[in-house]
N, C-alpha and C. Protein backbone atom coordinates (compact mmCIF):
# COMPACT_ATOMS: atom_id res chain seq x y z
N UNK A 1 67.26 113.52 86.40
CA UNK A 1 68.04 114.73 86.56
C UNK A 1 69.25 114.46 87.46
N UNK A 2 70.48 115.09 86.50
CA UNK A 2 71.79 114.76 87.85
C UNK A 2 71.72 115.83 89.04
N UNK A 3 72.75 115.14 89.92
CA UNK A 3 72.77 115.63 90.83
C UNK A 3 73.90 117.01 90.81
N UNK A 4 73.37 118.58 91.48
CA UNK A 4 74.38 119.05 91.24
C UNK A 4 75.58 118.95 91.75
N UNK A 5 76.72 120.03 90.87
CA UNK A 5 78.15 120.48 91.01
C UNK A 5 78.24 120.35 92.33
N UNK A 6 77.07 121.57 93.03
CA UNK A 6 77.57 121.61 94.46
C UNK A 6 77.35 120.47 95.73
N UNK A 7 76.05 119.38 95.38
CA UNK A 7 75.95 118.52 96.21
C UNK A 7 76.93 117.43 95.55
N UNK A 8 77.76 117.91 94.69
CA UNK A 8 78.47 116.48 94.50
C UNK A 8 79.29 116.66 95.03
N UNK A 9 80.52 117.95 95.52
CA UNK A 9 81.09 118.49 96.18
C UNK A 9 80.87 117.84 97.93
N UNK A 10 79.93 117.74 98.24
CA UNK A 10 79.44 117.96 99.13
C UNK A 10 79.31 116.19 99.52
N UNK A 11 78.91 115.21 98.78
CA UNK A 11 78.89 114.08 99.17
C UNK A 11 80.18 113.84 98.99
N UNK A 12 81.03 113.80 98.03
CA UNK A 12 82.35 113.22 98.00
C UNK A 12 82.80 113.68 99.58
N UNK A 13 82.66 114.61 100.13
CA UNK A 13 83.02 114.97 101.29
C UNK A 13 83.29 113.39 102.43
N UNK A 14 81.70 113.21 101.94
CA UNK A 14 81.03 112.45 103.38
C UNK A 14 81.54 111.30 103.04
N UNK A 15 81.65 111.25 101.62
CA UNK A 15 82.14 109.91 100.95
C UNK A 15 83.84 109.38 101.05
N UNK A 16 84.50 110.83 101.36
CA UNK A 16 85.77 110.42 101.50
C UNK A 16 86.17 110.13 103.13
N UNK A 17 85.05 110.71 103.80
CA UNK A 17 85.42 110.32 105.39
C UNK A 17 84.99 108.72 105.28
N UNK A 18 84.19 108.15 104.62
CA UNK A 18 83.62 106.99 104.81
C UNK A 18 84.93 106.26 104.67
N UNK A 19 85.34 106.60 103.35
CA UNK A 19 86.43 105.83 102.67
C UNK A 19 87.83 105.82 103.69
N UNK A 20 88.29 107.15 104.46
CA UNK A 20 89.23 107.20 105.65
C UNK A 20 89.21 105.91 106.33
N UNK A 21 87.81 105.70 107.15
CA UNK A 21 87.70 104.90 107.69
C UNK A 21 87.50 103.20 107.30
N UNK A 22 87.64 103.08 106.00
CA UNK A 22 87.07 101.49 105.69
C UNK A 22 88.33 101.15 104.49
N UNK A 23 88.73 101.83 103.65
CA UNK A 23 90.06 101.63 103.45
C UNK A 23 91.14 100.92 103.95
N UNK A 24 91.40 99.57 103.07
CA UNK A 24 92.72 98.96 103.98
C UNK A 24 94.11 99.64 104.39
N UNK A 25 95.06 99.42 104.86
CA UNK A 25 96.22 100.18 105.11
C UNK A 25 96.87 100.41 103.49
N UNK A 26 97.70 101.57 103.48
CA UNK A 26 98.05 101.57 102.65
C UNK A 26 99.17 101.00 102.01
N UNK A 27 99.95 100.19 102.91
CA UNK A 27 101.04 99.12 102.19
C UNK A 27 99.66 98.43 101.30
N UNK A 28 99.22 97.78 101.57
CA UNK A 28 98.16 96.57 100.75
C UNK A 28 97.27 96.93 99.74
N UNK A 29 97.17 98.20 100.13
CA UNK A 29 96.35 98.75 98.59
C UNK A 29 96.55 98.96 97.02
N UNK A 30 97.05 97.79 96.76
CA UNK A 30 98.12 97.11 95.96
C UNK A 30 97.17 96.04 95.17
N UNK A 31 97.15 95.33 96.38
CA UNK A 31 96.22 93.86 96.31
C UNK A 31 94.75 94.04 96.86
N UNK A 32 94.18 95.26 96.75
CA UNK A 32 92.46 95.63 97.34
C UNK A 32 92.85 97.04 98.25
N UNK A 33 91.53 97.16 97.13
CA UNK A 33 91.25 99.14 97.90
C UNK A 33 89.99 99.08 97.62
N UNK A 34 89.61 100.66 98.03
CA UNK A 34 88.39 100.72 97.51
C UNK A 34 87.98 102.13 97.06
N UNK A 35 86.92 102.08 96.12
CA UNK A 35 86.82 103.20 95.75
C UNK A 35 85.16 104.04 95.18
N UNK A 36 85.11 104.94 94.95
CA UNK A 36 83.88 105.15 94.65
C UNK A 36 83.63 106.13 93.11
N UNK A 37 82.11 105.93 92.89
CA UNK A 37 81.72 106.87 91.86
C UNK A 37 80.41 107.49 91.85
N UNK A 38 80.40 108.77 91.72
CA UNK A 38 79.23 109.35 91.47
C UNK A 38 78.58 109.82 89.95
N UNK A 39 77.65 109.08 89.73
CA UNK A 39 77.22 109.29 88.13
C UNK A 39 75.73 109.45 88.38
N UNK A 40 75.44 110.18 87.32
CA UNK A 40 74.15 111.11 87.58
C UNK A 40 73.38 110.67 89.06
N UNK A 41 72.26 110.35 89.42
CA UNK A 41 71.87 110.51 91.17
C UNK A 41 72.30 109.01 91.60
N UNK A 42 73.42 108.75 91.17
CA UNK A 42 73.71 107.66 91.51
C UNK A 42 75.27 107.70 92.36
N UNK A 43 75.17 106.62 93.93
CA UNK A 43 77.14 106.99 94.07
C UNK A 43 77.22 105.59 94.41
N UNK A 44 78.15 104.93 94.12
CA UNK A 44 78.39 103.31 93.59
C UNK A 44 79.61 103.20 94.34
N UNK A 45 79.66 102.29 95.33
CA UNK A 45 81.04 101.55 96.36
C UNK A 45 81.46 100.72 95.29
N UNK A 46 82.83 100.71 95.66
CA UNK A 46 83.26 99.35 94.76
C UNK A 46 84.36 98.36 95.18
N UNK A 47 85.62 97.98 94.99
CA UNK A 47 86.24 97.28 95.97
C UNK A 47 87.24 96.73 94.63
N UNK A 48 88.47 97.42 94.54
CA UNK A 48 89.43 96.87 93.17
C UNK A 48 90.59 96.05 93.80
N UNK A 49 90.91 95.11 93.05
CA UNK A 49 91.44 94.13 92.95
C UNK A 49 92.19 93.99 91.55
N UNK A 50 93.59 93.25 91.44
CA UNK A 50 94.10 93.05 90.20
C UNK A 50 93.62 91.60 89.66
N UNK A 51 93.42 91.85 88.47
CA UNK A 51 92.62 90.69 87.89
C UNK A 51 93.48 89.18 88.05
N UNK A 52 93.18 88.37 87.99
CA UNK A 52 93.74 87.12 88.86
C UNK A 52 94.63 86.43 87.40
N UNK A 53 94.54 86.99 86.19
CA UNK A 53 95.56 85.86 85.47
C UNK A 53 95.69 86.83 84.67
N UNK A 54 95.57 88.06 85.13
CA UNK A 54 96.38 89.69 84.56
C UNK A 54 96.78 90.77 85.67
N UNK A 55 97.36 90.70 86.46
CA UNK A 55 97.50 91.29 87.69
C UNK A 55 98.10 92.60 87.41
N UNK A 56 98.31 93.30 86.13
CA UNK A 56 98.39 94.36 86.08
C UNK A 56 97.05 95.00 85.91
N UNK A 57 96.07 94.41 85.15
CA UNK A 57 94.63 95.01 85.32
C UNK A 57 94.11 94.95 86.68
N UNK A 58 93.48 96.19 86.68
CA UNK A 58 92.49 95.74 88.21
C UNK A 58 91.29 95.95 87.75
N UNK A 59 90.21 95.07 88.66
CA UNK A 59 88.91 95.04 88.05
C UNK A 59 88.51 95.60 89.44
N UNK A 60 87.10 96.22 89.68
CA UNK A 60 86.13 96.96 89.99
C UNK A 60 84.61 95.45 90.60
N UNK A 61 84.91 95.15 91.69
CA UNK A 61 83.42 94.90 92.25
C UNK A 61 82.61 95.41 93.13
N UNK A 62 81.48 95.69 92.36
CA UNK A 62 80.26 96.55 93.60
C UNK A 62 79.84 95.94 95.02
N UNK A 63 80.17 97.22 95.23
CA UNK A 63 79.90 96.86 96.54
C UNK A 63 78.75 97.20 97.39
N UNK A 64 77.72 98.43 97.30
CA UNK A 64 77.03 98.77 97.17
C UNK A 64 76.35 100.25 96.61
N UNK A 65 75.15 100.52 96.50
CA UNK A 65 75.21 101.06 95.76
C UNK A 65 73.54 102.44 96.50
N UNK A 66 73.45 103.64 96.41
CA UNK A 66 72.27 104.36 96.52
C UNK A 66 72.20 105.45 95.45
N UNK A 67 70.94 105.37 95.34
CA UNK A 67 70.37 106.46 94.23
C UNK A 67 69.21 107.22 94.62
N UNK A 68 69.58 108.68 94.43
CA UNK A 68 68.65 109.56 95.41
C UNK A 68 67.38 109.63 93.89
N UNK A 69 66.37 109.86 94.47
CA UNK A 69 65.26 109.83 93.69
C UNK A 69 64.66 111.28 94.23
N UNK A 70 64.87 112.40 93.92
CA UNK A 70 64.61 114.03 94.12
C UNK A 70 62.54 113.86 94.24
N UNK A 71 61.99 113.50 93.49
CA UNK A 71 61.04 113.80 94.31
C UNK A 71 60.24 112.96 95.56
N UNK A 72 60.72 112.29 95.71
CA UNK A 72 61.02 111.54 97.22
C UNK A 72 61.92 112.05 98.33
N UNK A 73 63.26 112.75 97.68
CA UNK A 73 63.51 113.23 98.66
C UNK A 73 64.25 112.01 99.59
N UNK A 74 64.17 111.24 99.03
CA UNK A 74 65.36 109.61 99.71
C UNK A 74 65.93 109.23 98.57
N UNK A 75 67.19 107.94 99.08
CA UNK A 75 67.97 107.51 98.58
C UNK A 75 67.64 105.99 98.84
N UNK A 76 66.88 105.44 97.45
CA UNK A 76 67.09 103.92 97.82
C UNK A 76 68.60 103.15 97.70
N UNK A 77 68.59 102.00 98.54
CA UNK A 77 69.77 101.46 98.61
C UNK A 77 69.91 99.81 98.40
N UNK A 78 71.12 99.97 97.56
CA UNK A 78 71.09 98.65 96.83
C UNK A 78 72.24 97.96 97.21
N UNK A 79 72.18 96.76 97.11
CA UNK A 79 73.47 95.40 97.27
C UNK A 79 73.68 94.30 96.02
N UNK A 80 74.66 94.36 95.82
CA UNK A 80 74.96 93.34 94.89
C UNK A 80 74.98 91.81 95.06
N UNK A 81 74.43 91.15 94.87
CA UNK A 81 74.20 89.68 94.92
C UNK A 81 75.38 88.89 93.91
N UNK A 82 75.09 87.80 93.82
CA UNK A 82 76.12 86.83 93.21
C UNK A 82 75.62 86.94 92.10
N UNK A 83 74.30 86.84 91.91
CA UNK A 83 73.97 87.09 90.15
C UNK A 83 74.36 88.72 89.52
N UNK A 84 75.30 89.52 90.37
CA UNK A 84 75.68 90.41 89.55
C UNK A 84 74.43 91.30 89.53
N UNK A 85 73.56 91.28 89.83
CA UNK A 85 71.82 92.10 89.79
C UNK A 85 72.27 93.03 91.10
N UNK A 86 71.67 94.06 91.11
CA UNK A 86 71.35 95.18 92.41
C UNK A 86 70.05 95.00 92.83
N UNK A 87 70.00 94.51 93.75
CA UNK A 87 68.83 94.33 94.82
C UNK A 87 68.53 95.31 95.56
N UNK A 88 67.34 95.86 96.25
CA UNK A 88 67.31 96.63 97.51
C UNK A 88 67.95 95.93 98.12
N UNK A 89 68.29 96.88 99.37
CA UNK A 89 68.69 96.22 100.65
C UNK A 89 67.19 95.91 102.06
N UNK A 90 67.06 95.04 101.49
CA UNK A 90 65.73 95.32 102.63
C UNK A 90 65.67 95.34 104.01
N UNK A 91 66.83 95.21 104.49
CA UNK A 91 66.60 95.52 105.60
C UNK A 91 66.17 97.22 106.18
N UNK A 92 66.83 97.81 104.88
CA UNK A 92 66.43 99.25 104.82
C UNK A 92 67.13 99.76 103.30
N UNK A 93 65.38 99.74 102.93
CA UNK A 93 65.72 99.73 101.50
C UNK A 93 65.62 101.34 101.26
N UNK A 94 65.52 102.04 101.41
CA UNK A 94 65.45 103.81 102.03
C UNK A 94 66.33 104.27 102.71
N UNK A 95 66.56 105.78 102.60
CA UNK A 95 67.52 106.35 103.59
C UNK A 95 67.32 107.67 103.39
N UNK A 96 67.59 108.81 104.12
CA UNK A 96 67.35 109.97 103.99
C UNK A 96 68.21 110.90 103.49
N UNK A 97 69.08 110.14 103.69
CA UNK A 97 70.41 111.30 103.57
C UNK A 97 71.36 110.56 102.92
N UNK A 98 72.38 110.62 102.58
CA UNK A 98 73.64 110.28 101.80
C UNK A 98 74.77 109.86 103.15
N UNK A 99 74.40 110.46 104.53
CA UNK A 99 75.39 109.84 105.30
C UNK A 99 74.62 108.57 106.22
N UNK A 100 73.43 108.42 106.13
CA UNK A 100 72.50 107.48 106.52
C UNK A 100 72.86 106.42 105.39
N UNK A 101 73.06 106.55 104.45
CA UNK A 101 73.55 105.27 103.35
C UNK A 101 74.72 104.91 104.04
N UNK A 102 75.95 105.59 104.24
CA UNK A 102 77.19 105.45 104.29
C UNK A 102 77.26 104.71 105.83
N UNK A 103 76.60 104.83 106.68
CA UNK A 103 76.16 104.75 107.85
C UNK A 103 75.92 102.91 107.75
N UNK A 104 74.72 102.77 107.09
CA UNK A 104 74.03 101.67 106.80
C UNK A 104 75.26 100.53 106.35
N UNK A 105 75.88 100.82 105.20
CA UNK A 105 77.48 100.41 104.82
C UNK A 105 78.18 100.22 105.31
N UNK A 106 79.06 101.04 106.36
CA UNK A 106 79.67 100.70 107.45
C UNK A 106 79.06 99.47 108.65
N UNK A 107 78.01 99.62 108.68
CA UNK A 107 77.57 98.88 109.99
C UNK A 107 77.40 97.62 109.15
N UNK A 108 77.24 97.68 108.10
CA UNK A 108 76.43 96.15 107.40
C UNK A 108 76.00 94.96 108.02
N UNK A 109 75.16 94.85 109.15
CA UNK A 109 74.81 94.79 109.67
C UNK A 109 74.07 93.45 109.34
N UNK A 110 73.77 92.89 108.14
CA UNK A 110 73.25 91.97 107.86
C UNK A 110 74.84 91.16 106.67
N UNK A 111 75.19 91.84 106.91
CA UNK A 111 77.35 91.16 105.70
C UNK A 111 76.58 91.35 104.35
N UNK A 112 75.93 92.29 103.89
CA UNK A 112 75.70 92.08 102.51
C UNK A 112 76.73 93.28 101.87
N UNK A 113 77.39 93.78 102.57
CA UNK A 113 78.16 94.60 101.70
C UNK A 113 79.97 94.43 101.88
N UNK A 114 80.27 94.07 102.76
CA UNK A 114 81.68 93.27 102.77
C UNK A 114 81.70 92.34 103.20
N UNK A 115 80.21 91.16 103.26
CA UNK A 115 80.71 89.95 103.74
C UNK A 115 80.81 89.51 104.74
């Protein structure tokens, strides 16, 4: 089941303060930005770039990723590996809230989400 109208409202919120703060300057956001998506209980980091031998395309890499699971009542949270697969994050593969993800992201705390 998606998530509703009004909590989507409501995370983009938390999601665009995240983005305030982790966003490169905006001269350079040219050559890397970042951006997000929310699709059914899912909201997906990503990190665009112009494709390297088409630099008018830009391509899209994940960056990380949580999906709220309603009767749990949490949001597991995932990282992208080199094989392109979404892993938990185990250092805390759970979260309660949608700004406890964003939280977790920012601090990355172990570099699995910018390195």
């Amino acid at each position: 089941m998606a998530i509703s109208e009004f909590e989507v409202k409501k995370y983009e919120k938390a999601i665009e303060k995240f983005m305030e703060r982790r966003r490169p300057p905006t001269y350079i956001r040219n050559e890397v930005d970042l951006g997000y998506r929310i699709d059914n209980q899912s909201v997906e980091i990503f990190e665009i770039r112009p494709q390297r031998n088409n630099p008018l395309e830009k391509i899209e890499t994940p960056i990380a990723k949580a999906t709220y699971v309603k009767t749990q009542k949490l949001w597991k949270v995932y990282w992208q590996r080199a094989n392109m697969k979404w892993h938990s994050y185990e250092p805390q593969p759970t979260v309660k809230t949608l700004d406890a993800f964003l939280n977790t992201v920012d601090e990355d705390q172990y570099a699995c989400f910018f390195g």
